[in-house]
PDB file of N, CA and C in Angstrom:
ATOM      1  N   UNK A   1     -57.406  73.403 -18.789  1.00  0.00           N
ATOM      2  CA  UNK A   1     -57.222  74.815 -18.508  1.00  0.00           C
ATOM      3  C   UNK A   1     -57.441  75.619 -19.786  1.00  0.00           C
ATOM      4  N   UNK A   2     -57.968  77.312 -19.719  1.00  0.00           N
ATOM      5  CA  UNK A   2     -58.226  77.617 -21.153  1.00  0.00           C
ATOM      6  C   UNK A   2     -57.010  78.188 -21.014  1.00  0.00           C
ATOM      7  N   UNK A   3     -56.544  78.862 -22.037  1.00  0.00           N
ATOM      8  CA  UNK A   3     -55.266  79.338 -22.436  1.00  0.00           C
ATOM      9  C   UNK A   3     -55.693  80.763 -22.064  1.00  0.00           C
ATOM     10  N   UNK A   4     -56.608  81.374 -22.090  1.00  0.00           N
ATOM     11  CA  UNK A   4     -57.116  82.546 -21.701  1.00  0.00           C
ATOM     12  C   UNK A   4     -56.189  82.950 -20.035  1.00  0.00           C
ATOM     13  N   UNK A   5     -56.378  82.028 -19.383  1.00  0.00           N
ATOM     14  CA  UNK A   5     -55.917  81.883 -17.862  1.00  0.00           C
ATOM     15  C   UNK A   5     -54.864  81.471 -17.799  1.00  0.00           C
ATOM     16  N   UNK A   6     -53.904  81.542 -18.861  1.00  0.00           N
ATOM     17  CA  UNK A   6     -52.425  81.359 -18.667  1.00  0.00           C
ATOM     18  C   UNK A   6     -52.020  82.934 -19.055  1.00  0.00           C
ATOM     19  N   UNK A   7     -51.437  83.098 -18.006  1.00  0.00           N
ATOM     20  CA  UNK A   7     -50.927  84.609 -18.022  1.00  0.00           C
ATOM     21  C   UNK A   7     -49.146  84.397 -17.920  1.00  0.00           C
ATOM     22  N   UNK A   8     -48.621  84.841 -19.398  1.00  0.00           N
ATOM     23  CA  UNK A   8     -47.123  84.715 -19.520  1.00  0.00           C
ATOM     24  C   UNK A   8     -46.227  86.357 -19.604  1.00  0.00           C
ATOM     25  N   UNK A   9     -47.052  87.526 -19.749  1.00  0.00           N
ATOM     26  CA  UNK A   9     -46.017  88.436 -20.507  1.00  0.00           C
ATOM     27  C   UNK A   9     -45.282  88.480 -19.238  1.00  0.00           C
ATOM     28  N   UNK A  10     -43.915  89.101 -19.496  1.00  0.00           N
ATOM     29  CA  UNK A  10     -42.753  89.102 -19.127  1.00  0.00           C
ATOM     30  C   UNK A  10     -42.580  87.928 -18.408  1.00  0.00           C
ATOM     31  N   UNK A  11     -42.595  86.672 -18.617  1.00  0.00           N
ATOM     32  CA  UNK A  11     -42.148  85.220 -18.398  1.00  0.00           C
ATOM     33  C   UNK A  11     -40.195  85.231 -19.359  1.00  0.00           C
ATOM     34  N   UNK A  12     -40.227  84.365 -18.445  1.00  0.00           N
ATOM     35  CA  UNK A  12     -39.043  84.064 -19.564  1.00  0.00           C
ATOM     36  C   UNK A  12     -39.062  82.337 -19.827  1.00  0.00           C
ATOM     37  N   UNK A  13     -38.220  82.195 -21.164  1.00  0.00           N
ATOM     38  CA  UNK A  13     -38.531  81.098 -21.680  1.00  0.00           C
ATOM     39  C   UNK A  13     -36.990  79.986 -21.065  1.00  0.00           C
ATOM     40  N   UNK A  14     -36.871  79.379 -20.622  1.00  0.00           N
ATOM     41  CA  UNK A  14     -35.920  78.830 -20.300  1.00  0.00           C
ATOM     42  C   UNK A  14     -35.209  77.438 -21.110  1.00  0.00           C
ATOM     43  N   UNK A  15     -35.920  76.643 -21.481  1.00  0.00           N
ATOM     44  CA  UNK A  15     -35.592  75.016 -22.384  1.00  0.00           C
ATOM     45  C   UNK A  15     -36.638  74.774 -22.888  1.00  0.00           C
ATOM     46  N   UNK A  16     -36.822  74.220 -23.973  1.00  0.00           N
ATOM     47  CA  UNK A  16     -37.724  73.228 -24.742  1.00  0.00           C
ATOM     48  C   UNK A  16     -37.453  72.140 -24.605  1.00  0.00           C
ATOM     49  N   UNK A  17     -38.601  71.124 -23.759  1.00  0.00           N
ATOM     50  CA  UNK A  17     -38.447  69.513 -24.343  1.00  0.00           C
ATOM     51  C   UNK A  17     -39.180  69.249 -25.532  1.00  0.00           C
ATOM     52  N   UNK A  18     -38.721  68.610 -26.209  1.00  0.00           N
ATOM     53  CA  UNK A  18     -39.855  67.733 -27.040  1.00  0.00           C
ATOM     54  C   UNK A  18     -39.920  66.223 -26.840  1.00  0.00           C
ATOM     55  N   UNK A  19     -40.896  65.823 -26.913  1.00  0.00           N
ATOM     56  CA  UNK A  19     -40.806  64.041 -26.520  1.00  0.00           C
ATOM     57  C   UNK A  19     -41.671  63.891 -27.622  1.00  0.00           C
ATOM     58  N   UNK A  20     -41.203  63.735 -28.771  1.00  0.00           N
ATOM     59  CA  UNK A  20     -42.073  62.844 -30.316  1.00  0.00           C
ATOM     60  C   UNK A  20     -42.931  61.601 -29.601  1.00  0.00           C
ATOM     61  N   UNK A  21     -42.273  60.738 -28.647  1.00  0.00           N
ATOM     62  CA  UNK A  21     -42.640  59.248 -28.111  1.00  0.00           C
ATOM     63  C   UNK A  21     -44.447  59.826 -27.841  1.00  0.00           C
ATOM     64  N   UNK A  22     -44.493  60.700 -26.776  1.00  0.00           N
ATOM     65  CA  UNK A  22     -46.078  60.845 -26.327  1.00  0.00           C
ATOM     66  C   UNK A  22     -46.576  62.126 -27.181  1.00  0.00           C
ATOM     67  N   UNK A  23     -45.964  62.848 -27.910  1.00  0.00           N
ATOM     68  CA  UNK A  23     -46.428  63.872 -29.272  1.00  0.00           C
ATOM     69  C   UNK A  23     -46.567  64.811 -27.736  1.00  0.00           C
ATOM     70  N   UNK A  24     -45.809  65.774 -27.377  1.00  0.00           N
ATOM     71  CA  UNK A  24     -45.625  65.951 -25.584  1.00  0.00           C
ATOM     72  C   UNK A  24     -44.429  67.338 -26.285  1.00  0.00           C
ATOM     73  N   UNK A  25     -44.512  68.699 -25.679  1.00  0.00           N
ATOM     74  CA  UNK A  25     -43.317  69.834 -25.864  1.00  0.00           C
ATOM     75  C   UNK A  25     -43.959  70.210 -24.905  1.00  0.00           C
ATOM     76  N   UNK A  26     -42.696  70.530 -23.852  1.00  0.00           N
ATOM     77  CA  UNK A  26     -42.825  70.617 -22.535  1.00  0.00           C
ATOM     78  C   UNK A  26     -41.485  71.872 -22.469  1.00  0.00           C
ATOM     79  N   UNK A  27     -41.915  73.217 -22.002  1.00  0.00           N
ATOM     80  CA  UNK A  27     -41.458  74.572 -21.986  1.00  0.00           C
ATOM     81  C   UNK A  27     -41.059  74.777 -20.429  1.00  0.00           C
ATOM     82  N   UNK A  28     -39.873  74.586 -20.138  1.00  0.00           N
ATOM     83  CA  UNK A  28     -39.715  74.911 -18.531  1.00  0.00           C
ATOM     84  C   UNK A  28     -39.529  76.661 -18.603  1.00  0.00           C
ATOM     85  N   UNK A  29     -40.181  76.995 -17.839  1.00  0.00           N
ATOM     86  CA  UNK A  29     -40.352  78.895 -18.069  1.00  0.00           C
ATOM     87  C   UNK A  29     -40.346  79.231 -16.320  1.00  0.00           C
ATOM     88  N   UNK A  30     -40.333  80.765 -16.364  1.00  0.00           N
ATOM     89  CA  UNK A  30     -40.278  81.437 -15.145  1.00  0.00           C
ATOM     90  C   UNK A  30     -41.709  82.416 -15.595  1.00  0.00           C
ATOM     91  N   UNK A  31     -42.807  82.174 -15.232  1.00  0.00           N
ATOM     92  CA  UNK A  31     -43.691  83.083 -15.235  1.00  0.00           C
ATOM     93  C   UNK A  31     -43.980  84.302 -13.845  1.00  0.00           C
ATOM     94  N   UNK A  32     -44.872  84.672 -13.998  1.00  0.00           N
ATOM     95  CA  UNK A  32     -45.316  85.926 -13.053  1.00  0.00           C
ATOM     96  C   UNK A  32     -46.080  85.522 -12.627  1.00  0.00           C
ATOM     97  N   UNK A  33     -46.055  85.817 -10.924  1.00  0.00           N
ATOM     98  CA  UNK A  33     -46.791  85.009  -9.779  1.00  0.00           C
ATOM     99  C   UNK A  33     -48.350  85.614 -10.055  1.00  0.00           C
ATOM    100  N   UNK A  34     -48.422  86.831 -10.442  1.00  0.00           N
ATOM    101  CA  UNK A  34     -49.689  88.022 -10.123  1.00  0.00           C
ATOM    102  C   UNK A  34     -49.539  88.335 -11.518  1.00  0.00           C
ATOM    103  N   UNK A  35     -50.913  89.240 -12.308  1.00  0.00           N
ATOM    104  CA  UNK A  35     -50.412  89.521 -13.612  1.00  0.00           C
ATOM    105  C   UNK A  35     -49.708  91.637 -13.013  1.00  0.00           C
ATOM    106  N   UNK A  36     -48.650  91.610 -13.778  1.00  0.00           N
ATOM    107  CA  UNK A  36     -48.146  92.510 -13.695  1.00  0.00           C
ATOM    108  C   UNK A  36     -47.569  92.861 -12.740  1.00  0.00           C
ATOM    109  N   UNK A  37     -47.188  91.644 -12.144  1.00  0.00           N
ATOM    110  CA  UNK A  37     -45.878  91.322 -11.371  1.00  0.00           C
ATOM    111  C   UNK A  37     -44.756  91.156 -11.475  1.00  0.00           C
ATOM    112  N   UNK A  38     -43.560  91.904 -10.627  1.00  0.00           N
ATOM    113  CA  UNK A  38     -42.333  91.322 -11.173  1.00  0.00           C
ATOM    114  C   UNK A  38     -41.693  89.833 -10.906  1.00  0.00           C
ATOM    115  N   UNK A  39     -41.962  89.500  -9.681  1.00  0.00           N
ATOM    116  CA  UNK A  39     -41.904  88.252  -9.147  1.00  0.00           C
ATOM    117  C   UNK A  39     -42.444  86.913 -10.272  1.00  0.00           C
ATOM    118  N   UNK A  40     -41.106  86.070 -10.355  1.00  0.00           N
ATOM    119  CA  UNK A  40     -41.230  85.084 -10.786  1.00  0.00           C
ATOM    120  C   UNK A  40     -41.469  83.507 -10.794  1.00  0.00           C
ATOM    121  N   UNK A  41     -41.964  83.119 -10.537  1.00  0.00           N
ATOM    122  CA  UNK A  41     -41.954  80.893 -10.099  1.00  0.00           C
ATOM    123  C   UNK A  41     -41.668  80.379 -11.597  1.00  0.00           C
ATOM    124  N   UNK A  42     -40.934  79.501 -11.140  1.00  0.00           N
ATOM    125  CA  UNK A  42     -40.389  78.213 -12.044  1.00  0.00           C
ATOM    126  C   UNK A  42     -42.033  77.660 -12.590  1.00  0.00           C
ATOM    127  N   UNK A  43     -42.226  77.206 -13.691  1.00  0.00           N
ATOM    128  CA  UNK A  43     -43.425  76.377 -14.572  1.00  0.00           C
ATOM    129  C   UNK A  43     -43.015  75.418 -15.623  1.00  0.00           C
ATOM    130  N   UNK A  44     -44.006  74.858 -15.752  1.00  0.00           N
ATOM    131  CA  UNK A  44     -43.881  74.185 -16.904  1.00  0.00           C
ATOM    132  C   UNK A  44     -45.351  74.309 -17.455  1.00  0.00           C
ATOM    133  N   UNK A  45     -44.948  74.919 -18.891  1.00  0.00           N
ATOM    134  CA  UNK A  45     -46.063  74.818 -19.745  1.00  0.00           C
ATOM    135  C   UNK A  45     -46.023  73.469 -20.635  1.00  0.00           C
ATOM    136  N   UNK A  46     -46.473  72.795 -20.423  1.00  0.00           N
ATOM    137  CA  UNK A  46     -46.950  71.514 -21.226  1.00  0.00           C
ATOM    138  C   UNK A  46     -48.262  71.334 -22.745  1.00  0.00           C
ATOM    139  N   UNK A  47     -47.645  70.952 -23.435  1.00  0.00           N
ATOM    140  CA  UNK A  47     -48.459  70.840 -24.473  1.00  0.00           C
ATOM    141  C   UNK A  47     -49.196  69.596 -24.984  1.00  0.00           C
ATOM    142  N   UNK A  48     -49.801  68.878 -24.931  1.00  0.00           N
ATOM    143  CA  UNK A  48     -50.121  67.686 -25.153  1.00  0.00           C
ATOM    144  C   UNK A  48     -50.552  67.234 -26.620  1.00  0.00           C
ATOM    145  N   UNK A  49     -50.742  66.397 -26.706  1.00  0.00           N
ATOM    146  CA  UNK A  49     -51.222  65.664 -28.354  1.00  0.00           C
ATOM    147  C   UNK A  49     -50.885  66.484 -29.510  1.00  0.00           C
ATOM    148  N   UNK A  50     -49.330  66.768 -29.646  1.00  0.00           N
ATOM    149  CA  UNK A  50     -49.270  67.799 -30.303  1.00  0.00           C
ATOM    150  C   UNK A  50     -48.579  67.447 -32.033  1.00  0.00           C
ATOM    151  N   UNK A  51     -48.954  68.320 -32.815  1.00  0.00           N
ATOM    152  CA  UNK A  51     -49.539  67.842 -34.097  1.00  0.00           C
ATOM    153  C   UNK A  51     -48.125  68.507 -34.806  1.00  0.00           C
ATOM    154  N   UNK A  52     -47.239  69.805 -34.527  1.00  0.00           N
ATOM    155  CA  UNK A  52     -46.631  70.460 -35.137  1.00  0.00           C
ATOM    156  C   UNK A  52     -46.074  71.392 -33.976  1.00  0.00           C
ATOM    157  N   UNK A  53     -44.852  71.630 -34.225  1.00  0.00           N
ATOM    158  CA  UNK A  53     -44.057  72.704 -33.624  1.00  0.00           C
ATOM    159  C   UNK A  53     -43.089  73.613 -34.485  1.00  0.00           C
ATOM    160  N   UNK A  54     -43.000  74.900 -34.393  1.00  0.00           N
ATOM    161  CA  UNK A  54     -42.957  75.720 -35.227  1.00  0.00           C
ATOM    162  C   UNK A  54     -42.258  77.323 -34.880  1.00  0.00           C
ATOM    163  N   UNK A  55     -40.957  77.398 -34.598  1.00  0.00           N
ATOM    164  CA  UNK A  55     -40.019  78.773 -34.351  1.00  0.00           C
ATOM    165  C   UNK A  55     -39.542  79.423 -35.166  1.00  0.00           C
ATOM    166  N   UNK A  56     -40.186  80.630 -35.324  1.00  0.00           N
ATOM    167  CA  UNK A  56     -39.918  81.930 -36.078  1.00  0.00           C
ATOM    168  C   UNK A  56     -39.617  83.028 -35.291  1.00  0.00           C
ATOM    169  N   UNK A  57     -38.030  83.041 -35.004  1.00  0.00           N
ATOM    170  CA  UNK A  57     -37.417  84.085 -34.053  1.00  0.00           C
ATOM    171  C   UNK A  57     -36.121  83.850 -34.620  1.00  0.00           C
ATOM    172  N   UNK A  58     -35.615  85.380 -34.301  1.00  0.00           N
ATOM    173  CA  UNK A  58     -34.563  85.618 -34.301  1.00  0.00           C
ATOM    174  C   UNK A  58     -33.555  85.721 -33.672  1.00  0.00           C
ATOM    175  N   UNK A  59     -32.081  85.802 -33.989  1.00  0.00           N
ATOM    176  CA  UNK A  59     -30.932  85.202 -32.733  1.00  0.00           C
ATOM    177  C   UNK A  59     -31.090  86.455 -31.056  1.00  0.00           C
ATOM    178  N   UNK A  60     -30.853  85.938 -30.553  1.00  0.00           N
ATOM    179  CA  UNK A  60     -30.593  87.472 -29.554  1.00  0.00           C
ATOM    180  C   UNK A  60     -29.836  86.016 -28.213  1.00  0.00           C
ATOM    181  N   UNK A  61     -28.990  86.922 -27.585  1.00  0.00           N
ATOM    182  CA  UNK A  61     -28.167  86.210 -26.674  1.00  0.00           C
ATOM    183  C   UNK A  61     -29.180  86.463 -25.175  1.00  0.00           C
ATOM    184  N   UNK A  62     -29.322  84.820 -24.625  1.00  0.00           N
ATOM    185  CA  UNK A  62     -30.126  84.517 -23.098  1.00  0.00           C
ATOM    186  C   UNK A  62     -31.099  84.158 -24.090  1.00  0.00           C
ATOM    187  N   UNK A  63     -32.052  84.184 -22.927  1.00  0.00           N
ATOM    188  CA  UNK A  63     -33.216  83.954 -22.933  1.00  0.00           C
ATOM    189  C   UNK A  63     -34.510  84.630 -23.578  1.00  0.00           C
ATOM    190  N   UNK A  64     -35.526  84.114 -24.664  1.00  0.00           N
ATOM    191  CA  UNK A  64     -36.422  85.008 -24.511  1.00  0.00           C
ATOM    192  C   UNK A  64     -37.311  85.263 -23.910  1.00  0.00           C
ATOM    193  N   UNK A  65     -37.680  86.898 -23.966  1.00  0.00           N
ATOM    194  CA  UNK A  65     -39.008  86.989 -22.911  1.00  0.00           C
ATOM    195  C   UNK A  65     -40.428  86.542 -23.476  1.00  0.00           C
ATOM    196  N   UNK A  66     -41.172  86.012 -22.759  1.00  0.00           N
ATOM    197  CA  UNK A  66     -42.911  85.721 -23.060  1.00  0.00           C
ATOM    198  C   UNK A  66     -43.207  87.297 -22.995  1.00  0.00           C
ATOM    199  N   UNK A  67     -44.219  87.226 -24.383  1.00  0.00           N
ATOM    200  CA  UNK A  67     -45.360  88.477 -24.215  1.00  0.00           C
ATOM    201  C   UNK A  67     -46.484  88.036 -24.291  1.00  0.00           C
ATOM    202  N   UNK A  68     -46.925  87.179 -24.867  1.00  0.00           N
ATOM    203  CA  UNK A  68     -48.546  86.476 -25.216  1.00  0.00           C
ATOM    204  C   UNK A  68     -48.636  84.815 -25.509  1.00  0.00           C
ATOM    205  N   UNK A  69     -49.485  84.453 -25.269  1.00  0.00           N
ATOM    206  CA  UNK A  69     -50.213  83.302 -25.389  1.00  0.00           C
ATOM    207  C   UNK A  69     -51.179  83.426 -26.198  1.00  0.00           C
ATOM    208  N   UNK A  70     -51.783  82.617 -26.798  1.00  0.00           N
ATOM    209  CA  UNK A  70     -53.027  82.723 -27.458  1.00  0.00           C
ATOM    210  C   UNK A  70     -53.353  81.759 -28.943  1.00  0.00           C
ATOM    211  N   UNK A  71     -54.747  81.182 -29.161  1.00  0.00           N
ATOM    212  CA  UNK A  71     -54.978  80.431 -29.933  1.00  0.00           C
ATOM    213  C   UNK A  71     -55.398  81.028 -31.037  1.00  0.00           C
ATOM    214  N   UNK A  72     -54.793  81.573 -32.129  1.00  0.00           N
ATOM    215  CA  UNK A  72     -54.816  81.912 -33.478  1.00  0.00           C
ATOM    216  C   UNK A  72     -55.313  81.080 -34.414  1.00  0.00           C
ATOM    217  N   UNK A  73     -55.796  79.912 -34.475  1.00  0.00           N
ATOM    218  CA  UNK A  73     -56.664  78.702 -34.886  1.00  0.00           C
ATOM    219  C   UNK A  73     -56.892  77.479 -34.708  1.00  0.00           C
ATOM    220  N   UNK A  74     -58.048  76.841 -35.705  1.00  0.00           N
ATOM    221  CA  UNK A  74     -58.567  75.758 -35.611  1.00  0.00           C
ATOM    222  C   UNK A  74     -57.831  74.927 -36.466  1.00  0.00           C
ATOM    223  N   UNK A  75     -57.317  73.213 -36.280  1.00  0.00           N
ATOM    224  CA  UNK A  75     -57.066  72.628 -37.821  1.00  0.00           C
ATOM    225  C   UNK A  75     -57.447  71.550 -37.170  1.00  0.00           C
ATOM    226  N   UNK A  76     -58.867  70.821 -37.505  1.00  0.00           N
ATOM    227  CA  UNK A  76     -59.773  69.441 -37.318  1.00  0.00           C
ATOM    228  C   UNK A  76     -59.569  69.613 -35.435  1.00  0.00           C
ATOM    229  N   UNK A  77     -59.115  68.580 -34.565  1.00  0.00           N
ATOM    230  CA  UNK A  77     -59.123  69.001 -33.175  1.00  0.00           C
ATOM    231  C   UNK A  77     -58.443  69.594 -32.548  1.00  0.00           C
ATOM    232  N   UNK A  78     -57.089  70.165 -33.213  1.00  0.00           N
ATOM    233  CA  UNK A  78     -55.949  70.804 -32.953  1.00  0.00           C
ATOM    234  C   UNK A  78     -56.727  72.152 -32.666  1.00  0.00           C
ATOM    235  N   UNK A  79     -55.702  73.035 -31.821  1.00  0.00           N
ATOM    236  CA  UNK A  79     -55.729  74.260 -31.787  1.00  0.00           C
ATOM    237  C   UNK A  79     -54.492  74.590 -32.144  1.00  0.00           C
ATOM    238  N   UNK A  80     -54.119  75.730 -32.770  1.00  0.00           N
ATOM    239  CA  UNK A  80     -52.577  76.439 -32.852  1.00  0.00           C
ATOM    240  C   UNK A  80     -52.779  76.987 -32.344  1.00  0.00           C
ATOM    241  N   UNK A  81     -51.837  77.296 -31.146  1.00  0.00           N
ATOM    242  CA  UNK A  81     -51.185  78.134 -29.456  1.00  0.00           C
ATOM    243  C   UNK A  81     -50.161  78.686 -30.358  1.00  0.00           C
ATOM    244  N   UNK A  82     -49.929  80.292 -30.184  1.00  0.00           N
ATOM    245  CA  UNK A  82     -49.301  81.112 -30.903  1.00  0.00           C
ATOM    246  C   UNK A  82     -48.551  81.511 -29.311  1.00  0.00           C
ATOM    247  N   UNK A  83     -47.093  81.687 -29.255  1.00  0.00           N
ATOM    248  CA  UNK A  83     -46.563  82.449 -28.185  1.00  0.00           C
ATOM    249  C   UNK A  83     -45.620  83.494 -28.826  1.00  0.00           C
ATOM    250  N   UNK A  84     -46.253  84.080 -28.300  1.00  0.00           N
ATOM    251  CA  UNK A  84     -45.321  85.718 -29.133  1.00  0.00           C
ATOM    252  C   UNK A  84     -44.043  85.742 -28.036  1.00  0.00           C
ATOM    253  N   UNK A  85     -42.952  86.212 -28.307  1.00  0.00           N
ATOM    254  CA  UNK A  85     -41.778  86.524 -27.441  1.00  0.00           C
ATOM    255  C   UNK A  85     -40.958  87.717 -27.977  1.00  0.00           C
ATOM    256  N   UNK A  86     -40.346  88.326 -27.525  1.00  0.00           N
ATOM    257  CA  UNK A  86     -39.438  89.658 -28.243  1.00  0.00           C
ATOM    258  C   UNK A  86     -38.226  89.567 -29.082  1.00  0.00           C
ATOM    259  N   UNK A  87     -38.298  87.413 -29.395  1.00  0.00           N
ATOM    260  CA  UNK A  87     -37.951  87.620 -30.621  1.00  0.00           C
ATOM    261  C   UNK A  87     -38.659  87.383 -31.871  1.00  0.00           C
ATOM    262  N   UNK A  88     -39.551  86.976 -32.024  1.00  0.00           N
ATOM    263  CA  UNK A  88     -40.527  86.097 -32.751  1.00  0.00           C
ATOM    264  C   UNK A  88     -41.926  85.698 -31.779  1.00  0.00           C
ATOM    265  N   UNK A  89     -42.308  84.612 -32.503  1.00  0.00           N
ATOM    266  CA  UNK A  89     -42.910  83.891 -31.597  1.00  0.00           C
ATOM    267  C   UNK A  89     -42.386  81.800 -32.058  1.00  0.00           C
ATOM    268  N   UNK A  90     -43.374  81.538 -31.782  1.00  0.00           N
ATOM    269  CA  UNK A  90     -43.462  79.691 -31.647  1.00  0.00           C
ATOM    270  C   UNK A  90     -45.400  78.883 -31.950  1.00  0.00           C
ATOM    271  N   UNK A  91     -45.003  78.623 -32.626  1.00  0.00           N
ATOM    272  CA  UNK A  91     -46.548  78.146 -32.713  1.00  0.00           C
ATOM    273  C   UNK A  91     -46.548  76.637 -32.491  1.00  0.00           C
ATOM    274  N   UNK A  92     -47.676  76.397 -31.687  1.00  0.00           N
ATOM    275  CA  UNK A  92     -47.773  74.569 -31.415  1.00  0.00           C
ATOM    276  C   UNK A  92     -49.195  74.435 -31.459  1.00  0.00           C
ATOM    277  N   UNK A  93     -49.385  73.512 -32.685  1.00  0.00           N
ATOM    278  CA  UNK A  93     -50.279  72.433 -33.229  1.00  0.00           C
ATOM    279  C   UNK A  93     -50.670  71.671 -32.204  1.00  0.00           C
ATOM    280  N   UNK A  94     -51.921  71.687 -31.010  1.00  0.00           N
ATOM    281  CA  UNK A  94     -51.803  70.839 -29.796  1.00  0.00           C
ATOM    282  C   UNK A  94     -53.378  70.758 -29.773  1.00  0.00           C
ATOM    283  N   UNK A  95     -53.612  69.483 -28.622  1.00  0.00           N
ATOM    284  CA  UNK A  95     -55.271  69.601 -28.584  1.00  0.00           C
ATOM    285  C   UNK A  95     -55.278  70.198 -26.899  1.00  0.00           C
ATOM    286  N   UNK A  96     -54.395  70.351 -26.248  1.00  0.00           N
ATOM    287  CA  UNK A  96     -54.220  70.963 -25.143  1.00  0.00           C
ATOM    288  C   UNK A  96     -52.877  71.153 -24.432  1.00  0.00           C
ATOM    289  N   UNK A  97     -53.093  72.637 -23.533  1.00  0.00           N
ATOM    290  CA  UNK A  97     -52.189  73.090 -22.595  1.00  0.00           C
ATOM    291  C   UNK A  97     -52.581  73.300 -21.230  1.00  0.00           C
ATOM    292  N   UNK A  98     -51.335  72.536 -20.437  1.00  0.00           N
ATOM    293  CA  UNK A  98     -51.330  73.352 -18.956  1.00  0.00           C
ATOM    294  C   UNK A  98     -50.423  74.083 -18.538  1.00  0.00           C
ATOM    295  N   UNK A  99     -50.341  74.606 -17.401  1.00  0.00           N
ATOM    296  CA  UNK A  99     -49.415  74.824 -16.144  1.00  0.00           C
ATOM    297  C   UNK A  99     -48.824  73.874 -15.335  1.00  0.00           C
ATOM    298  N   UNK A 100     -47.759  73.448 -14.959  1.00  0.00           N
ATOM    299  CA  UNK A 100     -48.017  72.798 -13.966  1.00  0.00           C
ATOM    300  C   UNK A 100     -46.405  73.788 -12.959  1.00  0.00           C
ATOM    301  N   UNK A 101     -46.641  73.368 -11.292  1.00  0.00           N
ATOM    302  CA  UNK A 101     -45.486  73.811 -10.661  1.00  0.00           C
ATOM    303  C   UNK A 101     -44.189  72.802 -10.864  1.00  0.00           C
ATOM    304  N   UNK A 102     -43.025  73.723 -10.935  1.00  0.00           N
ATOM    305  CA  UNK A 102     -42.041  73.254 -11.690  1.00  0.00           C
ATOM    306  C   UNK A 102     -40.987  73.678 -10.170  1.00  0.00           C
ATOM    307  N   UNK A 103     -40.110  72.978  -9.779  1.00  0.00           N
ATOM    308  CA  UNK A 103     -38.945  73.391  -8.730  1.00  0.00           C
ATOM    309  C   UNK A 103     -37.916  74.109  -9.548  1.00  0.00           C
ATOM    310  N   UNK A 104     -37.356  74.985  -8.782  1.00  0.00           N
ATOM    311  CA  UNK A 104     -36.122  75.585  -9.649  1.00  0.00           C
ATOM    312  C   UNK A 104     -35.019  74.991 -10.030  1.00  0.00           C
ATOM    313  N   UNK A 105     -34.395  75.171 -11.031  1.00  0.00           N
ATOM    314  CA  UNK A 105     -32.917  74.471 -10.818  1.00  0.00           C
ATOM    315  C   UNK A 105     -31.983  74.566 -10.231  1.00  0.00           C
ATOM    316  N   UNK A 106     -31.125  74.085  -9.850  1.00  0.00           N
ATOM    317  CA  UNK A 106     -30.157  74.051  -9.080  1.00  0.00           C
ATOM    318  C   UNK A 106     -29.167  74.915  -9.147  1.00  0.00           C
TER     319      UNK A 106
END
């Protein structure tokens, strides 16, 4: 999938996995069904073969919101995926991202 076609602003960010074992950060989020929709579905953004993970945000109580996605560079096959949020953002060192459908929690 390109990252172009992941549409996050006003997503919210819900847990970070990381799994070091498969180099794997796996983001359970609530994105927007439509862009500029209020309506939300459960996701998981998945990161694969990933090289570095990286949070520069500041405290704020809940959850943060998604504003952007986007690949801010190259390093050998890696891409850095920059996610901006309204506190910071998060950058991940990865050679790819998806979507996938995620059930809600309980």
């Amino acid at each position: 999938m390109d990252i172009a076609d992941i549409y996050v602003h006003d997503g919210i960010l819900l847990r970070v996995i990381e799994e070091p074992k498969h180099a794997r950060v796996t983001m359970e989020v609530e994105l927007p069904i439509l862009e500029r929709g209020e309506q939300l579905e459960s996701r998981l953004l998945v990161f694969e073969d990933v090289y570095g993970y990286e949070i520069v945000e500041g405290l704020k109580n809940g959850c943060p919101t998604l504003l952007n996605l986007s690949v801010v560079g190259k390093e050998g096959r890696w891409s850095r995926v920059r996610l901006d949020t309204t506190v910071g953002y998060r950058e991940i060192l990865c050679v790819s991202v998806r979507v996938l459908e995620h059930p809600p929690n309980p």
